[in-house]
Every structure is written in structure tokens, then in C-alpha cells.
C-alpha atoms as a PDB file:
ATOM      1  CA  UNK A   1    -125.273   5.520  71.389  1.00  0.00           C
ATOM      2  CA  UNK A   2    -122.896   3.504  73.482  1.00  0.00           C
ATOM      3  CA  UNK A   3    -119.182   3.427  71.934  1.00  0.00           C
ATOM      4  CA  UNK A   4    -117.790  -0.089  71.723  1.00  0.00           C
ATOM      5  CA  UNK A   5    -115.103  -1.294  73.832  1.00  0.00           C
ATOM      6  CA  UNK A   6    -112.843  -3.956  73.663  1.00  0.00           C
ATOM      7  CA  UNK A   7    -111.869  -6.027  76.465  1.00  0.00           C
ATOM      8  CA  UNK A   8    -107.655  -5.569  77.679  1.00  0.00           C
ATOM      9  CA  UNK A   9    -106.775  -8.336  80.592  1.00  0.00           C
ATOM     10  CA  UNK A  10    -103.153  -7.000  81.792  1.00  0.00           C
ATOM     11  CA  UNK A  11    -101.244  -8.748  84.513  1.00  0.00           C
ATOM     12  CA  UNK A  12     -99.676  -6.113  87.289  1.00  0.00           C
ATOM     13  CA  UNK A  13     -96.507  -7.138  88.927  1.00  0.00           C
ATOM     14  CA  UNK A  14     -97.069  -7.544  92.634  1.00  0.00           C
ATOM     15  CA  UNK A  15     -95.927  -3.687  93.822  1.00  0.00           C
ATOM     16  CA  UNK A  16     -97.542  -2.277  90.762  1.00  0.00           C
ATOM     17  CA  UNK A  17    -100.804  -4.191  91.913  1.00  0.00           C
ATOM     18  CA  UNK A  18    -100.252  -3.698  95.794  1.00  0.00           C
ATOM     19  CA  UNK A  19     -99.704   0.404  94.654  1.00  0.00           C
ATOM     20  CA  UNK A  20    -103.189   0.000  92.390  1.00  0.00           C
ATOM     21  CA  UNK A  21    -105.086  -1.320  95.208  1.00  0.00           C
ATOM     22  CA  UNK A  22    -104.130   1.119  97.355  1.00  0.00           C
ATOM     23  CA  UNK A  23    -104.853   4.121  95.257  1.00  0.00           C
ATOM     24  CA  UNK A  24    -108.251   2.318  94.822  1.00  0.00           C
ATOM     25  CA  UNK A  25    -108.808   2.573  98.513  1.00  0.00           C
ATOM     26  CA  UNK A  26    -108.003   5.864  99.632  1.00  0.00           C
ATOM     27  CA  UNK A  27    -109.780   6.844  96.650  1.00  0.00           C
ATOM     28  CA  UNK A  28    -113.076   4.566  97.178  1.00  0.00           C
ATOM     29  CA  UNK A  29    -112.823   3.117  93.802  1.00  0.00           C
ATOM     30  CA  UNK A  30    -112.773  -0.042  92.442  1.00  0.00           C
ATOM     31  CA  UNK A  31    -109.290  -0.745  91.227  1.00  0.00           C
ATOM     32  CA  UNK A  32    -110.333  -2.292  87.652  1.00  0.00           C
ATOM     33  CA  UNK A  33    -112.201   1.601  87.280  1.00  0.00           C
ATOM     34  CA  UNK A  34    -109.156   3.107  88.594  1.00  0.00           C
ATOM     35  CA  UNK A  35    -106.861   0.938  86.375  1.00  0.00           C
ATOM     36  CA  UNK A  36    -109.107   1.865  82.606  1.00  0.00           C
ATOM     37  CA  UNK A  37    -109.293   5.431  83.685  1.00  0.00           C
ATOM     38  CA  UNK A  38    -105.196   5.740  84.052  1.00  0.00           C
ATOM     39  CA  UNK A  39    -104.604   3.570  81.095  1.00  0.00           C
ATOM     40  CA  UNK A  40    -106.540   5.181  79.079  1.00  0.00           C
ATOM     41  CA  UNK A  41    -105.106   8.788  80.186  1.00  0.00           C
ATOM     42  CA  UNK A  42    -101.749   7.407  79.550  1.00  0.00           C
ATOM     43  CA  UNK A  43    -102.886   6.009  76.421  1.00  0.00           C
ATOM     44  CA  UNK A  44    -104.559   9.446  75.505  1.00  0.00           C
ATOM     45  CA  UNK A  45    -100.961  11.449  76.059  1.00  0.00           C
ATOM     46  CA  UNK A  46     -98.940   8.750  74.312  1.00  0.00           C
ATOM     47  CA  UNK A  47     -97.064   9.861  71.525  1.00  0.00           C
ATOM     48  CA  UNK A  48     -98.035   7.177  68.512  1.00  0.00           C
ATOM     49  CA  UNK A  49     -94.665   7.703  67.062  1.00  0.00           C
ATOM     50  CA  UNK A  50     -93.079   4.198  66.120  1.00  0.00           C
ATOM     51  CA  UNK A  51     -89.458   5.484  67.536  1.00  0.00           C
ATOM     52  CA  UNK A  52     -91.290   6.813  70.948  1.00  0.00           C
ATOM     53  CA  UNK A  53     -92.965   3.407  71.272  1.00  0.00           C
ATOM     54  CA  UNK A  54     -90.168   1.203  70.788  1.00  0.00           C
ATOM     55  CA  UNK A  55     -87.608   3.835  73.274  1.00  0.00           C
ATOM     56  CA  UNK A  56     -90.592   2.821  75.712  1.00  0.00           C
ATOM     57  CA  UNK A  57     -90.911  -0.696  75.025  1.00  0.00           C
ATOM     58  CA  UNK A  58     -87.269  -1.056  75.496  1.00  0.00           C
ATOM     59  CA  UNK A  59     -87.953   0.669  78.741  1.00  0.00           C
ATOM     60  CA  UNK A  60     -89.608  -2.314  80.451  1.00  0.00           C
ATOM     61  CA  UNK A  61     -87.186  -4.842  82.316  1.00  0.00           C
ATOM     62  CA  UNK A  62     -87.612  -7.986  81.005  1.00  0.00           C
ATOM     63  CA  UNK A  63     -89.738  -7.228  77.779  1.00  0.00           C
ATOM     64  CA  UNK A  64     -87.887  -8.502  75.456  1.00  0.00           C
ATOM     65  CA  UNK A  65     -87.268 -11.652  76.633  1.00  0.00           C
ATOM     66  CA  UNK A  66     -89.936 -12.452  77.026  1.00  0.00           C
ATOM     67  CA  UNK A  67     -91.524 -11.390  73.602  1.00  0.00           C
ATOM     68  CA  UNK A  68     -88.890 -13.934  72.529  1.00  0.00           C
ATOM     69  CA  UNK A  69     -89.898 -16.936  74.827  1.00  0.00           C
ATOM     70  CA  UNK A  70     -93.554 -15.869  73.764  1.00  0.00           C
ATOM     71  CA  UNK A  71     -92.588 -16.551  70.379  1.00  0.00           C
ATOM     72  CA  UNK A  72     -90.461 -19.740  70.687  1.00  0.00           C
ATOM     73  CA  UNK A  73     -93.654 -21.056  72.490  1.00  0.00           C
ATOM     74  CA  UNK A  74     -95.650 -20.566  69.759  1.00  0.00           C
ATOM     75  CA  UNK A  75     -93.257 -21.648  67.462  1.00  0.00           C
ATOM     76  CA  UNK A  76     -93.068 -25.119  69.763  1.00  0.00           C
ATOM     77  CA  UNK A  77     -96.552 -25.263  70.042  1.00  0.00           C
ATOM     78  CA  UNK A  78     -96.942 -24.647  73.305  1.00  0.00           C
ATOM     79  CA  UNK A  79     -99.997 -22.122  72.860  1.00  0.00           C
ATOM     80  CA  UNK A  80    -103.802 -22.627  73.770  1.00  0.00           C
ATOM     81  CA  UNK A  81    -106.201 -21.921  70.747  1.00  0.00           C
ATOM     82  CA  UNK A  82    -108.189 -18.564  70.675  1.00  0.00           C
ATOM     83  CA  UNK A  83    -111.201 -21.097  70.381  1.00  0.00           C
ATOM     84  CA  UNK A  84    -110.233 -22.873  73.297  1.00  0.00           C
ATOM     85  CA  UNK A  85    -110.655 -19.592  75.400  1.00  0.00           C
END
């Protein structure tokens, strides 16, 4: 029986993309196989604790600013339906 899966679009930044691609190549792979197989490895060795998530979170330039301009936009409005998708 084939396990369900559940579709993750994720936006790169352009050297994290450019360093995808080329890992792709040299290792004759497509780079959207490449990118679920070390997501979900990373995913696999992450520790679910709430206090390692947020010290990683709070890892990521930028993050939380824009979590907050992703939530003033939806608080404004500005925000496309799910069933407009």
C-alpha cells in the first residue's frame, strides 16, 4: 500500500537554489528528488522539542519579520483564499 504524502512548495533563496542545482547535477538527479530526500533526512534527525525548534527558528535571518508582515497581511486582508488556489 502506497503511504500518503502531502504536498510542501518551499521557496530556496538564490545560493541555496544555485547550491541545490548543482548537487543535482554532479549527482544526476533531479533537484525536486534531491531536495525531499534531504528534507526529509533533516526532518528525520530533528529533535521535536518545542525549545530546539524555536532556538532554530530564531536561527533563520529574517524569519521573524517576516512571520510578522505575514500576519499583518492577513490581518489587512491582503491574502488569496485557499479556494482561490
Amino acid at each position: 500500500m502506497a503511504r500518503a504524502s502531502t504536498r510542501v512548495n518551499i521557496i530556496l533563496d538564490e545560493e541555496r537554489a544555485l547550491k541545490l542545482r548543482y548537487l543535482a547535477e554532479r549527482t544526476h538527479t533531479n533537484a525536486g528528488t534531491l531536495a525531499r530526500s534531504l528534507l526529509s533526512s533533516a526532518l528525520d534527525e530533528a529533535d521535536p522539542d518545542p525549545r530546539d525548534v524555536t532556538v532554530l527558528l530564531d536561527g533563520i535571518d529574517g524569519a521573524w519579520d517576516q512571520a510578522l508582515a505575514g500576519l499583518a497581511d492577513a490581518r489587512a486582508g491582503r491574502v488569496v483564499p485557499l479556494e482561490d488556489l
